[in-house]
C-alpha atoms as a PDB file:
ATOM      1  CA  UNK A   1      76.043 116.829 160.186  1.00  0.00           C
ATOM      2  CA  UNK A   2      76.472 115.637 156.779  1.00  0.00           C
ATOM      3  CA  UNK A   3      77.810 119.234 156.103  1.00  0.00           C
ATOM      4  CA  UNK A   4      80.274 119.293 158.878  1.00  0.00           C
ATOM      5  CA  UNK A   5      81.656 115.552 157.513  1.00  0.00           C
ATOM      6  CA  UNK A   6      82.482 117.251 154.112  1.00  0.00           C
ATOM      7  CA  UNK A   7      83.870 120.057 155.587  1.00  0.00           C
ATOM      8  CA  UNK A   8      86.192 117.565 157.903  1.00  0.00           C
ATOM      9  CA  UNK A   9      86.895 115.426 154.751  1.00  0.00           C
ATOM     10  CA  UNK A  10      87.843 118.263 152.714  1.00  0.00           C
ATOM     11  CA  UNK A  11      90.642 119.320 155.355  1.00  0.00           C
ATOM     12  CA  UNK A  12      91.500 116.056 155.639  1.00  0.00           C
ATOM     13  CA  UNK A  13      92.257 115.230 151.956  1.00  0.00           C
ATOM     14  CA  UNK A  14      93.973 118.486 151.137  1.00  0.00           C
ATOM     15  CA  UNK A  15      96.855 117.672 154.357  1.00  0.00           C
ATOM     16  CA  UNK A  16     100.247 117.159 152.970  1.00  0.00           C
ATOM     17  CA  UNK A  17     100.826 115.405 155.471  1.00  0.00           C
ATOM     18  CA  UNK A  18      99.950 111.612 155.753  1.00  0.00           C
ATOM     19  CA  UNK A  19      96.605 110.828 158.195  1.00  0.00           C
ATOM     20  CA  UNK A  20      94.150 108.068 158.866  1.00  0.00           C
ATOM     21  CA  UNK A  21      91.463 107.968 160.886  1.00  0.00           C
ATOM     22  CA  UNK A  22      91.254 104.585 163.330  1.00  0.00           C
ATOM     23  CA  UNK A  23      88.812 103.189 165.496  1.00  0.00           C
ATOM     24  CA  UNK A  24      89.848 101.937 168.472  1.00  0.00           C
ATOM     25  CA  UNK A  25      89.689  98.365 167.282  1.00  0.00           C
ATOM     26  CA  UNK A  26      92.757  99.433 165.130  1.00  0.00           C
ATOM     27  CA  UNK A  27      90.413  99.661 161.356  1.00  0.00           C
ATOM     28  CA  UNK A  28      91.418 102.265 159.210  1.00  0.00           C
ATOM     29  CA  UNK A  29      87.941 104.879 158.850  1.00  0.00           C
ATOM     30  CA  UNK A  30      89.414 107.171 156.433  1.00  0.00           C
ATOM     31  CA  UNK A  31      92.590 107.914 155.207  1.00  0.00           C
ATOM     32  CA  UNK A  32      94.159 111.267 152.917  1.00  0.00           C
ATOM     33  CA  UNK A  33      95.135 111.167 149.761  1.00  0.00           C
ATOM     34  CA  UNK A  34      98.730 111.808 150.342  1.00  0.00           C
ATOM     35  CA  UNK A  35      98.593 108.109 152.285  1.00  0.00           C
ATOM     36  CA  UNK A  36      97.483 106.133 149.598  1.00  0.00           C
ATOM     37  CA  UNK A  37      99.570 108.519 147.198  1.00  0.00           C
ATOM     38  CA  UNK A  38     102.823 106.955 149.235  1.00  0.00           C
ATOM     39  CA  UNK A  39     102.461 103.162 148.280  1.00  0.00           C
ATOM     40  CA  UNK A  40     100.148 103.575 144.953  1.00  0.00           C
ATOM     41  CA  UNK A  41      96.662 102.597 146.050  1.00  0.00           C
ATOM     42  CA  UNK A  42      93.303 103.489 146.379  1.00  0.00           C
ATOM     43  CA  UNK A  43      91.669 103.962 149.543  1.00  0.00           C
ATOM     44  CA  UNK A  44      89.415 101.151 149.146  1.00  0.00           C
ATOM     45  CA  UNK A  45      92.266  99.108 149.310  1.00  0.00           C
ATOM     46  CA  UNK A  46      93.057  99.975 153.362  1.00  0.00           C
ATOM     47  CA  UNK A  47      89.293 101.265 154.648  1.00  0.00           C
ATOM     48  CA  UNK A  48      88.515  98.657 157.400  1.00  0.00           C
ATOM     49  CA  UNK A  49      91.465  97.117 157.164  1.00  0.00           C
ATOM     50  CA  UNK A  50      94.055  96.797 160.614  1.00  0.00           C
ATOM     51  CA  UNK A  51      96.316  99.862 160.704  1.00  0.00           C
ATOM     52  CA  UNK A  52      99.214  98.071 160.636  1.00  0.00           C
ATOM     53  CA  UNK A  53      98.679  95.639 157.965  1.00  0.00           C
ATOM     54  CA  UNK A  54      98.638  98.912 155.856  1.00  0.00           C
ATOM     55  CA  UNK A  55     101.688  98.725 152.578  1.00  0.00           C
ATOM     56  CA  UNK A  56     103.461 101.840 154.816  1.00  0.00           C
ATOM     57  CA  UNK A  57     104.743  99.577 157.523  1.00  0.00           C
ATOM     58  CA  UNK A  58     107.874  97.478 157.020  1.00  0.00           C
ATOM     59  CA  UNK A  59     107.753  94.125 157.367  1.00  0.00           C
ATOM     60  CA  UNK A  60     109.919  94.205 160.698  1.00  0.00           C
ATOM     61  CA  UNK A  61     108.133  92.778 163.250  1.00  0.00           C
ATOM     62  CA  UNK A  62     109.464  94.523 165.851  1.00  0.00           C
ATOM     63  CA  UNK A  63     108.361  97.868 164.412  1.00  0.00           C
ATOM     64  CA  UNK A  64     105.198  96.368 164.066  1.00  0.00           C
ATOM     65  CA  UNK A  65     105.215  95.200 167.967  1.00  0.00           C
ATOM     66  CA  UNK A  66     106.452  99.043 168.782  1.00  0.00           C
ATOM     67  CA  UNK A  67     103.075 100.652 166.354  1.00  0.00           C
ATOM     68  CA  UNK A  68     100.232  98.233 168.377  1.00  0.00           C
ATOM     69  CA  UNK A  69     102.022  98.757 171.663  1.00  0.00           C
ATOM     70  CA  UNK A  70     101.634 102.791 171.035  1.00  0.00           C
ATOM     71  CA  UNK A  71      97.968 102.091 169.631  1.00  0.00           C
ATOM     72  CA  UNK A  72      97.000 100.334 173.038  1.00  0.00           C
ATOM     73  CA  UNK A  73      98.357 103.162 174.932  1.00  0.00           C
ATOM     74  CA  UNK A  74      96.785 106.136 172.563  1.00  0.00           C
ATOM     75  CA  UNK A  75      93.396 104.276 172.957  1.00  0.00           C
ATOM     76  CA  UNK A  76      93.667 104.836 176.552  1.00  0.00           C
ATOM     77  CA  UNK A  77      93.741 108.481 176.197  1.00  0.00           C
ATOM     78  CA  UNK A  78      98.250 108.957 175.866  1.00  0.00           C
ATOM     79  CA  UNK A  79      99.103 111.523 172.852  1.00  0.00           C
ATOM     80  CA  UNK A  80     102.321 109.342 171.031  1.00  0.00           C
ATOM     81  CA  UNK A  81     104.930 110.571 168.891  1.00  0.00           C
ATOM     82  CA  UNK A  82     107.828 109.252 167.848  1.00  0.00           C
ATOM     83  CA  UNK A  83     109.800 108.134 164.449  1.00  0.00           C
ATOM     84  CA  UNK A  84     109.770 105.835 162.245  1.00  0.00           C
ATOM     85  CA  UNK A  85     109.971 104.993 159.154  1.00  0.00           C
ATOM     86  CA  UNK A  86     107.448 104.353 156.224  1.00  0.00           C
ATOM     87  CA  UNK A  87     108.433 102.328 152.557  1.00  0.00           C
ATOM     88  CA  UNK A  88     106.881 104.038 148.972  1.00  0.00           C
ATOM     89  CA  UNK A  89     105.307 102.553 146.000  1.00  0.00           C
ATOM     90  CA  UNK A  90     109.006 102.996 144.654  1.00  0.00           C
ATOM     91  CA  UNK A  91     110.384 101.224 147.583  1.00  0.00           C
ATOM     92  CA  UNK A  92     112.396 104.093 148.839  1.00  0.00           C
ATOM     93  CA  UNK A  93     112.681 104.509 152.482  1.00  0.00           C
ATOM     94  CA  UNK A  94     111.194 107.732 154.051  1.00  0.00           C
ATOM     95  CA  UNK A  95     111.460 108.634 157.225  1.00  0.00           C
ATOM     96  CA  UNK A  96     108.695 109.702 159.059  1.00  0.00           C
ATOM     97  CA  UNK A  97     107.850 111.747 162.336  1.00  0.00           C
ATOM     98  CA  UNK A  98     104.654 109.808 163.179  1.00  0.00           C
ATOM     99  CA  UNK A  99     101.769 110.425 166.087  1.00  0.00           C
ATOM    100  CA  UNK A 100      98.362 109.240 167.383  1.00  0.00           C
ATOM    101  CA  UNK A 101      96.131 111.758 168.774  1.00  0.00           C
ATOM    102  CA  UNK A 102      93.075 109.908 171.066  1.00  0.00           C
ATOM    103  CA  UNK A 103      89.709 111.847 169.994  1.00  0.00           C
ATOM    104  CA  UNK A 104      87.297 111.908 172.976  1.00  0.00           C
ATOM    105  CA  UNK A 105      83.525 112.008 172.784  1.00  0.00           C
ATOM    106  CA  UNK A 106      81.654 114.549 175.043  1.00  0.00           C
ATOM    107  CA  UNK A 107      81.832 112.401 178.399  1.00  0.00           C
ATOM    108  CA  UNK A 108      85.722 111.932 177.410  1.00  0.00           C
ATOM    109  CA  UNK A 109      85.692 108.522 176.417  1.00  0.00           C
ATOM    110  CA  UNK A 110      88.709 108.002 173.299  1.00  0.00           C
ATOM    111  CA  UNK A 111      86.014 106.669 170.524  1.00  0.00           C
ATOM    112  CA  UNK A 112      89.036 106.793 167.713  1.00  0.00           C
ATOM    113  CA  UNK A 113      92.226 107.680 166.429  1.00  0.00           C
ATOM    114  CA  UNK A 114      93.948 110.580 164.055  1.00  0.00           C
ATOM    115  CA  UNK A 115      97.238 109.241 162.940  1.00  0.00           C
ATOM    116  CA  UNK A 116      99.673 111.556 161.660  1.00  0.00           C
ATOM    117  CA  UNK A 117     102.586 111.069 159.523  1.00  0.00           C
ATOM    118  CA  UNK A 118     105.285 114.171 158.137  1.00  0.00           C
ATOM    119  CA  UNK A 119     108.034 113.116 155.753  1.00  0.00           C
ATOM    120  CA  UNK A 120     111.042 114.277 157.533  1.00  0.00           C
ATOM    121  CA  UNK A 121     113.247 112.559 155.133  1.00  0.00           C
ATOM    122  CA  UNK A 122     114.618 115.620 153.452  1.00  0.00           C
ATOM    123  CA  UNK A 123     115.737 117.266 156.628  1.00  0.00           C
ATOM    124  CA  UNK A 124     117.450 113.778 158.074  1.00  0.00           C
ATOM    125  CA  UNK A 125     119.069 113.425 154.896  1.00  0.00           C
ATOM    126  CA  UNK A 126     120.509 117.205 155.443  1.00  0.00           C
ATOM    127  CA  UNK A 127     121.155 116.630 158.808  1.00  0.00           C
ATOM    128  CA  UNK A 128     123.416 113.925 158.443  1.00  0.00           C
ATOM    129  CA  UNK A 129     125.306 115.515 155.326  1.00  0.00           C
ATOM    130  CA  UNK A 130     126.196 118.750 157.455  1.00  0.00           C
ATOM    131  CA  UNK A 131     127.446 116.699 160.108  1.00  0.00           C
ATOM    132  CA  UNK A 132     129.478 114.825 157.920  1.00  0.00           C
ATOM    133  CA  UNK A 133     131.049 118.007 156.289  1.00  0.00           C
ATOM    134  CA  UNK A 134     131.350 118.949 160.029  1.00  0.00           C
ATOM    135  CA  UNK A 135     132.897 116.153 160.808  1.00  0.00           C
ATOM    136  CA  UNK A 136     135.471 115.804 157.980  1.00  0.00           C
ATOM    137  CA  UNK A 137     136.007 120.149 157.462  1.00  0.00           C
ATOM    138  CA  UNK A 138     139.582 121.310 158.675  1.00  0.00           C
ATOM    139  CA  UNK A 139     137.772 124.609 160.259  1.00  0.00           C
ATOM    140  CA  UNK A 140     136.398 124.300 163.768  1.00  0.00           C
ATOM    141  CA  UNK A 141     132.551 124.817 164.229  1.00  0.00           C
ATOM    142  CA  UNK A 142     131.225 125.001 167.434  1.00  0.00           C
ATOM    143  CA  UNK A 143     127.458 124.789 169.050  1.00  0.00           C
ATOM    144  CA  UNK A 144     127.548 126.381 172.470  1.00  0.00           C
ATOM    145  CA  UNK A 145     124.075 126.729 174.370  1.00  0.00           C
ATOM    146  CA  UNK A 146     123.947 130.816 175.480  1.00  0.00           C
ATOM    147  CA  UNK A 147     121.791 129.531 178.622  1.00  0.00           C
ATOM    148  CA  UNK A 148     123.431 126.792 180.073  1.00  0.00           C
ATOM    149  CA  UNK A 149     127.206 128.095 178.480  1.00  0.00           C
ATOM    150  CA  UNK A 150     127.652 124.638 177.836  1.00  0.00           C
ATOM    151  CA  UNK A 151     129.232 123.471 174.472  1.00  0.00           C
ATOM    152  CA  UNK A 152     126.374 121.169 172.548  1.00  0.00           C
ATOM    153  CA  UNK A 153     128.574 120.312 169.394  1.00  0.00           C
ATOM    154  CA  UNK A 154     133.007 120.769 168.892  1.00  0.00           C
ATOM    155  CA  UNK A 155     133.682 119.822 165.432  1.00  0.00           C
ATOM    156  CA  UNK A 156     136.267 116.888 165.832  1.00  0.00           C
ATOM    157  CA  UNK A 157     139.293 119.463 163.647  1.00  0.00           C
ATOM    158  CA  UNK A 158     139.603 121.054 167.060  1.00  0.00           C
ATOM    159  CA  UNK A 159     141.566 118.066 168.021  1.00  0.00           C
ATOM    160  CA  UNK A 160     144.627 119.468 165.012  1.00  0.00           C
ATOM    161  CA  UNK A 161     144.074 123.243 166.142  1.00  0.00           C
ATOM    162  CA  UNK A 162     143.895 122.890 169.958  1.00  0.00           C
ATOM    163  CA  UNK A 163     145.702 119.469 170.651  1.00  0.00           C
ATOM    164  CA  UNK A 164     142.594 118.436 172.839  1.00  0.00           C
ATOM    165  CA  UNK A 165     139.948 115.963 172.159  1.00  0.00           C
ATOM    166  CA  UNK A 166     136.369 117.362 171.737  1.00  0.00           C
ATOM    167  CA  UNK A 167     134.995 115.271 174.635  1.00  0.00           C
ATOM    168  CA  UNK A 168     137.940 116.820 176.946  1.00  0.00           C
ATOM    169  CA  UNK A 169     136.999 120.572 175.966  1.00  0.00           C
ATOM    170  CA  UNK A 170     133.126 119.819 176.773  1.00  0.00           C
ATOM    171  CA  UNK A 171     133.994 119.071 180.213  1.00  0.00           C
ATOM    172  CA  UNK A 172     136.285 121.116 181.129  1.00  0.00           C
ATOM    173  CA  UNK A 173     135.220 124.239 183.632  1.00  0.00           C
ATOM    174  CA  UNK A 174     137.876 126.949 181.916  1.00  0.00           C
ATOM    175  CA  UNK A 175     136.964 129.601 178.880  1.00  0.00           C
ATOM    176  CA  UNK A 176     139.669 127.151 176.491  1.00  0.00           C
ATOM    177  CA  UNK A 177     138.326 129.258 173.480  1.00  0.00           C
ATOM    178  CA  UNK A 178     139.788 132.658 175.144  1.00  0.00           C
ATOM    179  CA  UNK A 179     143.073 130.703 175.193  1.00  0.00           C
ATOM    180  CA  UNK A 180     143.115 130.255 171.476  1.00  0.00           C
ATOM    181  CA  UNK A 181     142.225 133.934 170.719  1.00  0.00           C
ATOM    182  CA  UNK A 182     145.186 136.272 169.672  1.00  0.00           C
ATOM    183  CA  UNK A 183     145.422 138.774 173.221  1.00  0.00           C
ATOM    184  CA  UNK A 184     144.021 141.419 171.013  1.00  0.00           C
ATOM    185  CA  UNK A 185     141.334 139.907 169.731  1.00  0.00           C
ATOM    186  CA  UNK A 186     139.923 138.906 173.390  1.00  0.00           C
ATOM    187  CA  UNK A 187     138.254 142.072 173.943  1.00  0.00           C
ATOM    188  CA  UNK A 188     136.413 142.055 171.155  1.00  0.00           C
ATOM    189  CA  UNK A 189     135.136 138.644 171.507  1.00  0.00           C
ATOM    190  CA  UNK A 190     134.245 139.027 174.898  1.00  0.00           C
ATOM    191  CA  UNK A 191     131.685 141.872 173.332  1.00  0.00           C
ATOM    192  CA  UNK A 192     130.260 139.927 171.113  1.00  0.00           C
ATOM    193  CA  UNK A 193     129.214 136.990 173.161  1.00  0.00           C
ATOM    194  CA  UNK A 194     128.189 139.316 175.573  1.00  0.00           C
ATOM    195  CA  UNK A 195     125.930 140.874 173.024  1.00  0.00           C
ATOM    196  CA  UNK A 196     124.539 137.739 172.347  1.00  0.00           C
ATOM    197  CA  UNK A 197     123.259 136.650 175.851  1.00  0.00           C
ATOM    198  CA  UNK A 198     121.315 139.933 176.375  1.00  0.00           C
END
């Protein structure tokens, strides 16, 4: 058993990603180094302490009111996920996809909690720079779902190089792309999507 413990510990410590182990009181059990790493303390600091009185949280209580609501529901046996957002020793904002996993016992009774954090700062931070070069680029990008042959994204520039608004070309029920295309150039384009959806 003891074994098995430093086995689990081992994992546990080594994550990247951020993870604490709760009771269903709400105490943090154990916690990764990455965790503490975050807001510059030691893991005595948080063992036994209430999850969300834990440095990570920001002092908003209503994102406080969101985390116990989610705990009450995980410790009656719900998976959560959802994001939020997390504050470092440097007090720099990092945004966080975050989830509590119920562990069950062998007669299925939730006995704790795994939290799990990943920093998905980097990739909202790149997300919201490509849409703003989408957003302010003179050439027209386009997302269009190959399933559903619905248009997901229309760059707002096709407003200067079609004369309609994106919102009026995402609902309308006519190819207003093959319009666009030189008559020689249809053909070809036609292939290509067509290529695409097989």
């Amino acid at each position: 058993l003891q074994e098995s413990e430093e086995k689990f510990r081992g994992v546990f410590n080594n994550s990247y990603q951020f993870a604490a182990l709760i009771d269903i009181e709400g105490n943090i059990k154990m916690v990764n180094k990455a965790s503490v790493g975050l807001i510059g303390i030691s893991e005595s600091e948080v063992i036994e302490k209430p999850f969300w009185e834990a440095l990570w949280w920001i002092p908003d209580q209503k994102e406080l009111k969101r985390l116990k609501e989610n705990f009450e529901r995980a410790v009656s046996g719900e998976f959560i996920r959802y994001e939020t957002t997390h504050r470092s020793s440097e007090d720099k904002l990092n945004f966080i996809d975050f989830s509590l996993k119920p562990i069950r016992d062998e007669e299925g009774t939730v006995n704790c909690l795994i939290a799990e954090g990943r920093d998905i700062t980097e990739i909202k931070r790149a997300r919201e720079l490509s849409e703003e070069v989408l957003n302010t680029t003179s050439i027209l990008f386009l997302k269009h779902n190959l399933i559903t042959r619905e248009y997901e994204y229309i760059s707002p520039s096709v407003y200067d190089i079609t004369g309609y608004k994106a919102s009026e070309l995402k609902m309308a029920d006519r190819d207003w792309i093959t319009e666009k295309i030189h008559p020689e150039d249809i053909q070809p384009y036609k292939r290509q999507m067509q290529e695409l959806m097989t």
